[in-house]
C-alpha atoms as a PDB file:
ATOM      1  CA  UNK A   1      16.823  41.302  20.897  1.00  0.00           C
ATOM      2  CA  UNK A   2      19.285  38.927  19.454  1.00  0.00           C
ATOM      3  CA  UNK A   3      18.098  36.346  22.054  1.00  0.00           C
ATOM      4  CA  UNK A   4      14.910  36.687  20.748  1.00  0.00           C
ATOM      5  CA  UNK A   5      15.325  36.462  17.086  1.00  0.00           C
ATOM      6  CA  UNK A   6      17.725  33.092  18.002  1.00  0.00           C
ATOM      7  CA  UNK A   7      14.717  31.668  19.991  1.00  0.00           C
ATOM      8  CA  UNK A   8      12.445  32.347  17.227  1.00  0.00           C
ATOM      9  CA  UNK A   9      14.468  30.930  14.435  1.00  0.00           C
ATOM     10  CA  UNK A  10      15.201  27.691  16.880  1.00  0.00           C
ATOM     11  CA  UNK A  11      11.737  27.792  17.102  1.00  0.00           C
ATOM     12  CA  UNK A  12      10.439  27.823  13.933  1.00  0.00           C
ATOM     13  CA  UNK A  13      13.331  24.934  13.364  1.00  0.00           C
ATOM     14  CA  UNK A  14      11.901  22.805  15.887  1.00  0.00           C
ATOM     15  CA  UNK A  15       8.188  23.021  14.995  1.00  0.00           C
ATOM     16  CA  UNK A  16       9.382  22.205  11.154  1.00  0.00           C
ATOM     17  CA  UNK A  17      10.856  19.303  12.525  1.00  0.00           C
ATOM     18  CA  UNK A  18       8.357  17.723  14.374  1.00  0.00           C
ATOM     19  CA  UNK A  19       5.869  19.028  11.437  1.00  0.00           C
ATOM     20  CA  UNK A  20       7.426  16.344   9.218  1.00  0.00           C
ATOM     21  CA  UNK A  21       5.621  12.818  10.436  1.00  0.00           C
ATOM     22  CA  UNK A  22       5.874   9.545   8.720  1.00  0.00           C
ATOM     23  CA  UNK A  23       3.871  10.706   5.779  1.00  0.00           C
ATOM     24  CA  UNK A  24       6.889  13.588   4.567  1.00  0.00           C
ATOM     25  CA  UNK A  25       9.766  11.066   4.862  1.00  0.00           C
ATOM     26  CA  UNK A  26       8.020   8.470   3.087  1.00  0.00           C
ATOM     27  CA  UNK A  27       7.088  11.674  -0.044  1.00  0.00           C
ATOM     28  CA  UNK A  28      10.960  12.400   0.921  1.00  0.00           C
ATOM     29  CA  UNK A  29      12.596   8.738   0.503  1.00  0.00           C
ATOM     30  CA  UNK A  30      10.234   8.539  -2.825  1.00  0.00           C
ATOM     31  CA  UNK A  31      10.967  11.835  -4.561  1.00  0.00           C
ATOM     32  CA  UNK A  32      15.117  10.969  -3.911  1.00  0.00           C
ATOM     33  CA  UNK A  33      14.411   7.051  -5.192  1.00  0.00           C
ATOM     34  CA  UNK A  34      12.393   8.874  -8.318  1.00  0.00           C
ATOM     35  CA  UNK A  35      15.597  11.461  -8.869  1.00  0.00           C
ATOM     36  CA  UNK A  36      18.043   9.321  -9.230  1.00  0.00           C
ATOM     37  CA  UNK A  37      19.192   8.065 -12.961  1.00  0.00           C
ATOM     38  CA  UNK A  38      17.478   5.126 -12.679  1.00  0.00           C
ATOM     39  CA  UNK A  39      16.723   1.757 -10.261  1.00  0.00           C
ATOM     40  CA  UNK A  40      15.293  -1.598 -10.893  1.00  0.00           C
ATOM     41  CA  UNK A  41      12.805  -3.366  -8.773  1.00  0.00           C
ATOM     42  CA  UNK A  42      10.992  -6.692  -8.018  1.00  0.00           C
ATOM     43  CA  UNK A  43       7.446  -7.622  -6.786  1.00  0.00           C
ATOM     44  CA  UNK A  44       6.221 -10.902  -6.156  1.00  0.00           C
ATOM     45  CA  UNK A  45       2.797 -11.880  -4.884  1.00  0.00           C
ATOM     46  CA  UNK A  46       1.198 -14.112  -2.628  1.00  0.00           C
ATOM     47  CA  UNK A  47      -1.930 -15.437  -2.535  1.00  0.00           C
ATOM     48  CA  UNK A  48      -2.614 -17.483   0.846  1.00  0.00           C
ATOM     49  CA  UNK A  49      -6.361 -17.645   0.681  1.00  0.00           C
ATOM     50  CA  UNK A  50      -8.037 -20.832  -0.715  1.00  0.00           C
ATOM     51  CA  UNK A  51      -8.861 -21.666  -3.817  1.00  0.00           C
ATOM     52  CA  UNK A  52      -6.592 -18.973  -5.444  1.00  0.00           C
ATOM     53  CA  UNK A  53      -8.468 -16.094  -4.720  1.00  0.00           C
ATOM     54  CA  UNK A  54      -5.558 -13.626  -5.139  1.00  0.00           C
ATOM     55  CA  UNK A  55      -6.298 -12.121  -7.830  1.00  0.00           C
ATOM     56  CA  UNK A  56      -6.634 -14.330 -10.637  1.00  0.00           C
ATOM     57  CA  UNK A  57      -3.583 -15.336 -13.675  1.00  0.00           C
ATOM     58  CA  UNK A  58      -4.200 -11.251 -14.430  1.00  0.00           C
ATOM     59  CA  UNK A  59      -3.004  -9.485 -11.552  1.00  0.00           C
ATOM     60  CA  UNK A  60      -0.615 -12.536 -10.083  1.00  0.00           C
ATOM     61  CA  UNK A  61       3.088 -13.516 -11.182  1.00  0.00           C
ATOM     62  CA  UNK A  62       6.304 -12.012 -10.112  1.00  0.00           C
ATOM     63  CA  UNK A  63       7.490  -8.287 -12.180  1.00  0.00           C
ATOM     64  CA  UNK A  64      10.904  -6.947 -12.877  1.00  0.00           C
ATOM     65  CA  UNK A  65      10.761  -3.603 -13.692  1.00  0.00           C
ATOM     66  CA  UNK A  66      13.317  -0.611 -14.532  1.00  0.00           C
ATOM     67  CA  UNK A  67      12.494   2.647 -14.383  1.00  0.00           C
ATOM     68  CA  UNK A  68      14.280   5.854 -15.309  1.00  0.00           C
ATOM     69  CA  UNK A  69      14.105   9.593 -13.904  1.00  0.00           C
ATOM     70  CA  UNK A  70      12.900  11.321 -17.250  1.00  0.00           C
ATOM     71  CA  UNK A  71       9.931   8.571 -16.362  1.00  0.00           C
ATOM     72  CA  UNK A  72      10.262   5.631 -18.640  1.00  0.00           C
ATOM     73  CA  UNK A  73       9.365   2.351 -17.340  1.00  0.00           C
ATOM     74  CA  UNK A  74      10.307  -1.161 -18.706  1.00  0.00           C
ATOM     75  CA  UNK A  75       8.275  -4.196 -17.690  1.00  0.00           C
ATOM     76  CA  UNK A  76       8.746  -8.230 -17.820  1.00  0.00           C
ATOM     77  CA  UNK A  77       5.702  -9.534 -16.167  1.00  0.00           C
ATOM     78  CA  UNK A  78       4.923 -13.415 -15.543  1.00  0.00           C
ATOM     79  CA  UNK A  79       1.600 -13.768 -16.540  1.00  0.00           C
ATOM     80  CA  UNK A  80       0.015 -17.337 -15.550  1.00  0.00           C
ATOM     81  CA  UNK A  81       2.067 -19.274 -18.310  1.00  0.00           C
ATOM     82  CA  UNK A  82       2.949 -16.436 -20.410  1.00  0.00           C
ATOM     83  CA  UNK A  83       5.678 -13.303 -20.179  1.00  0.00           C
ATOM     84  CA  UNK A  84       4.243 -10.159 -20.931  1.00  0.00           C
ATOM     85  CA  UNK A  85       7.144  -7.534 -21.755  1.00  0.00           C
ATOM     86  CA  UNK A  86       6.512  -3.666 -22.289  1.00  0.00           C
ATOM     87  CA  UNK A  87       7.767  -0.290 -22.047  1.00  0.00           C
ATOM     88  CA  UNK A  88       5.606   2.906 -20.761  1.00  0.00           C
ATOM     89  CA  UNK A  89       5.458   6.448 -20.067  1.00  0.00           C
ATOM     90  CA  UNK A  90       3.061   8.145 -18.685  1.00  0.00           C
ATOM     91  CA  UNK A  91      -0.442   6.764 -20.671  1.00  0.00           C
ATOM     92  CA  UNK A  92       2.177   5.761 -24.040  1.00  0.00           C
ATOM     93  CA  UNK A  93       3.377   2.364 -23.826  1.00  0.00           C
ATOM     94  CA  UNK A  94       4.377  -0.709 -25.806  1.00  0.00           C
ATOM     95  CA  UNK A  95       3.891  -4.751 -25.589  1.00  0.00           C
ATOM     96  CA  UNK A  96       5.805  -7.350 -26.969  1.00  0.00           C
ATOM     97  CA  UNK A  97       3.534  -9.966 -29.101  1.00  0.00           C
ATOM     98  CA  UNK A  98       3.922 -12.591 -31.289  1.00  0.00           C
ATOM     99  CA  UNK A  99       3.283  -9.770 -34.141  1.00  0.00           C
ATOM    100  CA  UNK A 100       5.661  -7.433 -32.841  1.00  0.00           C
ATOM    101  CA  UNK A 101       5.637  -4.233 -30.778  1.00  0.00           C
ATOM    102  CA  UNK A 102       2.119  -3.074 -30.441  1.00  0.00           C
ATOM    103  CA  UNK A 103       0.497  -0.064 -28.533  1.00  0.00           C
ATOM    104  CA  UNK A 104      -1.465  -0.227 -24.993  1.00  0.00           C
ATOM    105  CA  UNK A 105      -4.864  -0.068 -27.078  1.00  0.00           C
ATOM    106  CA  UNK A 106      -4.156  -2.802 -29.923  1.00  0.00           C
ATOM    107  CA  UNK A 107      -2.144  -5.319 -28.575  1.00  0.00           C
ATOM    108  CA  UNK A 108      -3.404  -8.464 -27.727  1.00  0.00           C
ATOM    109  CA  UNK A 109      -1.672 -10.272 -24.613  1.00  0.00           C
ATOM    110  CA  UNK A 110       0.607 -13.437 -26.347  1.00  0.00           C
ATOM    111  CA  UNK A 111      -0.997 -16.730 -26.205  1.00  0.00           C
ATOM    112  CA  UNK A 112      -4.468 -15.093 -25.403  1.00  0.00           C
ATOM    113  CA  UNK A 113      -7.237 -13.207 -26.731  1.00  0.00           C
ATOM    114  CA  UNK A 114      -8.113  -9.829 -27.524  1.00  0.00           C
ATOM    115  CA  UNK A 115     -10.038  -9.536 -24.027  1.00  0.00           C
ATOM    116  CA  UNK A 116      -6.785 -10.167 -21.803  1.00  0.00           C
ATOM    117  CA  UNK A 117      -4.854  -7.555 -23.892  1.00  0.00           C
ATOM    118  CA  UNK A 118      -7.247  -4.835 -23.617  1.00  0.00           C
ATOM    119  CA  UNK A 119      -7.137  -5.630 -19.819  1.00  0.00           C
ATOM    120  CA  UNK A 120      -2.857  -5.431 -20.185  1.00  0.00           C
ATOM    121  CA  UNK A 121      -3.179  -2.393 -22.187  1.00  0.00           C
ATOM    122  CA  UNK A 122      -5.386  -0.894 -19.344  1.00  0.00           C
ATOM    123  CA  UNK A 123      -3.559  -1.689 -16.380  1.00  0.00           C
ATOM    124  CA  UNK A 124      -0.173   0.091 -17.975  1.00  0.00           C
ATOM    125  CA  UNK A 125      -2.144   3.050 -18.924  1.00  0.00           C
ATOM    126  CA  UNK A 126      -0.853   5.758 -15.846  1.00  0.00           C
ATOM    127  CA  UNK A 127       1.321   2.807 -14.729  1.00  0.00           C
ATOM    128  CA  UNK A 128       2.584   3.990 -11.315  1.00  0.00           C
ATOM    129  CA  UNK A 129       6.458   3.098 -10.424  1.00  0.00           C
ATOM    130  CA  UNK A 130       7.309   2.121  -6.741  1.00  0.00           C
ATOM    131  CA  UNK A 131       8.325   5.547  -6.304  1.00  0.00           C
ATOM    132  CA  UNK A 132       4.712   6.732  -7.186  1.00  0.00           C
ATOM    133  CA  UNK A 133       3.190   4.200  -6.022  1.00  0.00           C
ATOM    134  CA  UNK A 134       4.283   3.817  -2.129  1.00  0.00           C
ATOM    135  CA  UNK A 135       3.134   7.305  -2.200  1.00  0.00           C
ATOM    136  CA  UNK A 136       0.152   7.113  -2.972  1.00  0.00           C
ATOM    137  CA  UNK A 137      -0.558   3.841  -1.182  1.00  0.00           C
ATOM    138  CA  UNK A 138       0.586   5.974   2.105  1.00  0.00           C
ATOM    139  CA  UNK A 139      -1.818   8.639   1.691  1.00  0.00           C
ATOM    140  CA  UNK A 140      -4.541   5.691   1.978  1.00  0.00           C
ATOM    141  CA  UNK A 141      -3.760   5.018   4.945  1.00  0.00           C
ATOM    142  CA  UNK A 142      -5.221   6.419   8.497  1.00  0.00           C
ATOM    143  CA  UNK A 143      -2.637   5.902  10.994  1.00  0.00           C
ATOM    144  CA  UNK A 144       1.317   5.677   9.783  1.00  0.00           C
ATOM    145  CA  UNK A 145       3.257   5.087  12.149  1.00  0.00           C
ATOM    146  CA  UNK A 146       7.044   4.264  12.648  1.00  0.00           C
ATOM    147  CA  UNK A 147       7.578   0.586  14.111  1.00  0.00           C
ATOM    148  CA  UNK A 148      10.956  -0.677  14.598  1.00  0.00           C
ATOM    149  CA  UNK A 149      12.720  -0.099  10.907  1.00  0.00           C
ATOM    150  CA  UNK A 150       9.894   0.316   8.812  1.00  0.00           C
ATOM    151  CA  UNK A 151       6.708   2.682   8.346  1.00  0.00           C
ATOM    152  CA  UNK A 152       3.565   0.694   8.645  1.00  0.00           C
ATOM    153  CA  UNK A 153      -0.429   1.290   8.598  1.00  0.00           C
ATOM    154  CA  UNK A 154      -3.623   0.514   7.910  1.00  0.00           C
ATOM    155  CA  UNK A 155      -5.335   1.572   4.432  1.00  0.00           C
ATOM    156  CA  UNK A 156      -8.605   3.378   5.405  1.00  0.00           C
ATOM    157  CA  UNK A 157     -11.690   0.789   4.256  1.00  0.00           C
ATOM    158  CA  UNK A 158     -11.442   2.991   0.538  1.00  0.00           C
ATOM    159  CA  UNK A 159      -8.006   3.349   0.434  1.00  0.00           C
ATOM    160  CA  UNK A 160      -7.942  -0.753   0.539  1.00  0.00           C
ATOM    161  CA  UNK A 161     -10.948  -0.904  -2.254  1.00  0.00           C
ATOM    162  CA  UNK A 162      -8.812   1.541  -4.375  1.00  0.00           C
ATOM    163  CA  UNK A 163      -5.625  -0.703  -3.812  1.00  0.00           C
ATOM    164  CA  UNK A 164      -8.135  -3.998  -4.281  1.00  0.00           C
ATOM    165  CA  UNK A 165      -9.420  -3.205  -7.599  1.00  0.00           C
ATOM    166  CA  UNK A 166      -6.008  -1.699  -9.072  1.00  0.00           C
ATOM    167  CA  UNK A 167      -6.558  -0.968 -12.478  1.00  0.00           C
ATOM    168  CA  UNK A 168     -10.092  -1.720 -12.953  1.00  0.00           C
ATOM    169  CA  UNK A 169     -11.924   0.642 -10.900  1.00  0.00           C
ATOM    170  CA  UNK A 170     -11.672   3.331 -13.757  1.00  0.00           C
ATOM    171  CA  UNK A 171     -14.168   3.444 -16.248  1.00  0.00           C
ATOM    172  CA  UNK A 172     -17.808   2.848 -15.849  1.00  0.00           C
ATOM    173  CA  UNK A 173     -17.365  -0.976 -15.149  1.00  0.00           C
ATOM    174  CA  UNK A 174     -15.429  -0.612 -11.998  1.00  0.00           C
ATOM    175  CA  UNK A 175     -16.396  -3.701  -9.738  1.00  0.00           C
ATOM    176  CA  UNK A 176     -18.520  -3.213  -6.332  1.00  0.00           C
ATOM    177  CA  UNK A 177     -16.193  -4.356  -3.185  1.00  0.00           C
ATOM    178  CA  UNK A 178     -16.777  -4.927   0.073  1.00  0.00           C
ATOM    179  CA  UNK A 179     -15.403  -5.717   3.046  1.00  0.00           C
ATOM    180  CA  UNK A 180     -11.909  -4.143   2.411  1.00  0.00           C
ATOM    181  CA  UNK A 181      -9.075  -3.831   4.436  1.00  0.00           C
ATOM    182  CA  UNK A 182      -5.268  -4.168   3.856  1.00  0.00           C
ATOM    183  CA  UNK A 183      -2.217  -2.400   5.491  1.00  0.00           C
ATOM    184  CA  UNK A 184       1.721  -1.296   4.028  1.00  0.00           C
ATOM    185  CA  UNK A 185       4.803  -1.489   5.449  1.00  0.00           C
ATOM    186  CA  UNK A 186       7.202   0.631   4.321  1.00  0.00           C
ATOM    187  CA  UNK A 187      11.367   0.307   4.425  1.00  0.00           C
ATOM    188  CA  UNK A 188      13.969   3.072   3.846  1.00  0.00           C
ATOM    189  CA  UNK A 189      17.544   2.779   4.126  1.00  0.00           C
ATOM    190  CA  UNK A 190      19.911   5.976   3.027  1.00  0.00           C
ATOM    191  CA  UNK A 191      17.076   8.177   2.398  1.00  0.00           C
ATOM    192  CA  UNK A 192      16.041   6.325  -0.340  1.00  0.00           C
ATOM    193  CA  UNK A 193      12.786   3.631  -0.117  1.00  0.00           C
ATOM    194  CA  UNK A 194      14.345   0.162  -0.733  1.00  0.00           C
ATOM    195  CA  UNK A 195      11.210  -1.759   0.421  1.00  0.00           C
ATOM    196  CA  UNK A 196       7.564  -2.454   0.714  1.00  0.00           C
ATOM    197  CA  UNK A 197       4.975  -4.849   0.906  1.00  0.00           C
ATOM    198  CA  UNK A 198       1.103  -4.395   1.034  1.00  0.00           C
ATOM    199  CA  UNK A 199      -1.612  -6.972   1.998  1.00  0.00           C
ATOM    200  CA  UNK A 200      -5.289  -6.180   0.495  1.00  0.00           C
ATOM    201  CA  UNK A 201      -8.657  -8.672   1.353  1.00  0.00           C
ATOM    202  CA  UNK A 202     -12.297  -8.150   0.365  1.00  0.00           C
ATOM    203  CA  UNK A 203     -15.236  -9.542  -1.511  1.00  0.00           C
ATOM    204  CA  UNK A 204     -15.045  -8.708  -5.201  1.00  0.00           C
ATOM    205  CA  UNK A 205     -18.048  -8.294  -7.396  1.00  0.00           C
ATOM    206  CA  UNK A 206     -17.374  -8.109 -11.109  1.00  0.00           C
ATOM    207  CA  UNK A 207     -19.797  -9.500 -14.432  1.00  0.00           C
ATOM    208  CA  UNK A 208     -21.841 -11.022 -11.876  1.00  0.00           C
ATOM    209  CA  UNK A 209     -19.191 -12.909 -10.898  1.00  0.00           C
ATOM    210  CA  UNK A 210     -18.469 -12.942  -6.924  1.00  0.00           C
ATOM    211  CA  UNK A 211     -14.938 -13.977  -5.340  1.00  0.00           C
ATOM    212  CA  UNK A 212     -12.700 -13.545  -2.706  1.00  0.00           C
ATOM    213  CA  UNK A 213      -9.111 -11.404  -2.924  1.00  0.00           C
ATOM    214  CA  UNK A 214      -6.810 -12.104  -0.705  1.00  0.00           C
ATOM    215  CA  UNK A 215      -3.519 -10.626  -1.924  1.00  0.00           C
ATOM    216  CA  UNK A 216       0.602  -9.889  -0.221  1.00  0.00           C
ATOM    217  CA  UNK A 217       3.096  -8.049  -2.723  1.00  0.00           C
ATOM    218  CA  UNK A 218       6.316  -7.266  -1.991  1.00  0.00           C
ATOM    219  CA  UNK A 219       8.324  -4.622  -3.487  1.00  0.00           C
ATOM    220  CA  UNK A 220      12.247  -5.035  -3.223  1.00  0.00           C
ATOM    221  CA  UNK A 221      14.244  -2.255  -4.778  1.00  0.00           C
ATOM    222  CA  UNK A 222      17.984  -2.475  -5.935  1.00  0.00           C
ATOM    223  CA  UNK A 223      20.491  -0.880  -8.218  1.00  0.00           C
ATOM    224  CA  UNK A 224      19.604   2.375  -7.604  1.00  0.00           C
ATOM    225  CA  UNK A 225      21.555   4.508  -9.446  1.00  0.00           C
ATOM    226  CA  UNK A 226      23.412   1.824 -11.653  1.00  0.00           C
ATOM    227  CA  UNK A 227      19.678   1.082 -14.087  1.00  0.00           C
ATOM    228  CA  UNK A 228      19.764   1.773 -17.669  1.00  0.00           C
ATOM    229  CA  UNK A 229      18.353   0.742 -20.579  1.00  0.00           C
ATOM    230  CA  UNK A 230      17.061   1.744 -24.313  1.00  0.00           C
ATOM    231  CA  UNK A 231      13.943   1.763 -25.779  1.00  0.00           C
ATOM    232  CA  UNK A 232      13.560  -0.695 -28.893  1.00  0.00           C
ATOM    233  CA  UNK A 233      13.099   1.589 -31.938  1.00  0.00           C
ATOM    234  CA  UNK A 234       9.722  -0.342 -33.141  1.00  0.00           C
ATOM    235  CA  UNK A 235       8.733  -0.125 -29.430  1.00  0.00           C
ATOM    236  CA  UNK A 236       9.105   3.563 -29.410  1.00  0.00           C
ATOM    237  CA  UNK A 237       7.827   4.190 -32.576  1.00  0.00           C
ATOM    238  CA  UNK A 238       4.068   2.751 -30.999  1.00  0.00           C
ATOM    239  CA  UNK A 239       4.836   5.236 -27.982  1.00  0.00           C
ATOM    240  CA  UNK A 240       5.023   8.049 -30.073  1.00  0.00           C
END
């Protein structure tokens, strides 16, 4: 009888083991990178098609970011020639202007016009972290696998129009894509994610407008742990 019961519980150990695939330690590497105090992180983006088609000034431009565990997020993003500098939580958030600290939905991007901040403001509303966002970038994709030291995939064809049109395929303007395709790769060292880079193609369709994307961002993470920072008071105050 004892016999038994060990067998069962072995059992029951064993098929929870090889229950948990790629997808659970890369939700497992996240959720321990997401409880810490705090940790810092840098993308940068390349653009190797011709012609520039990565993206556009908007979406290219190395980011520095901190976040914190209670879910606070500071930004300093390079912007073609300008620095764009915020702070946001959840759909609350703050950017830096020439005219001070001014909510997601008023500010206007410095050294450009209305149109460019409302597009800022838009793509921090639900700003995702890395340790949201690798999630959710490896539940787009159909086969994750482990290869070597890292995690890698392909996105499924909507997983890489999702990834493609970032923050503006909400609202009722969302541009038509085709051709998708992109994959992740996905680093963790001490059970914590400390890297990952996604490439994402296609043929965007926008205003009657028609280009080619052709995007690589990288995702390094560091000082996990060791990040802190403050809020501004006149920041927080337009967060409220």
């Amino acid at each position: 009888m004892k016999k038994q019961l060990l067998m069962g519980v072995l059992g029951m150990f064993v098929g929870s083991a090889l229950a948990a695939g790629p997808i659970d330690e890369i939700k497992a590497a996240a959720k321990k990178l997401a409880d810490s105090s705090g940790y810092s992180w840098k993308s940068t983006t390349e653009s190797p098609s011709a012609g520039g088609g990565g993206g556009g000034p908007r979406m290219g431009g190395p980011t520095e970011g901190k976040a914190l565990k209670d879910g606070t997020v500071y930004l300093m993003m390079q912007r073609a020639n300008n620095t764009v500098e915020a702070y946001v939580k959840g759909e609350k958030g703050a950017i830096k202007t020439e005219e001070g600290w001014q909510g997601l939905s008023e500010a206007g991007e410095p050294g450009g016009g209305p149109g460019r901040g409302r597009f800022i403001g838009r793509m921090l509303m639900n700003y995702k972290a890395p340790a949201a966002q690798v999630v959710e970038f490896a539940e787009k994709v159909a086969n994750l696998k482990k290869e070597g030291d890292a995690y890698v995939g392909d996105f499924t064809e909507e997983g890489a129009k999702a990834v493609l049109a970032g923050p503006m395929r909400r609202g009722n303007n969302a541009p038509e894509i085709s051709g998708a395709k992109g994959s992740l790769k996905v680093w963790i060292k001490d059970g914590l994610i400390s890297q990952y880079e996604y490439t994402v193609r296609g043929t965007m369709s926008f205003g009657g407008n028609e280009r080619e994307i052709n995007r690589k961002v990288k995702v390094e993470i560091k000082d996990v742990g060791n990040t802190k920072f403050e809020v501004p008071e006149a920041a927080k105050a337009k967060m409220s």
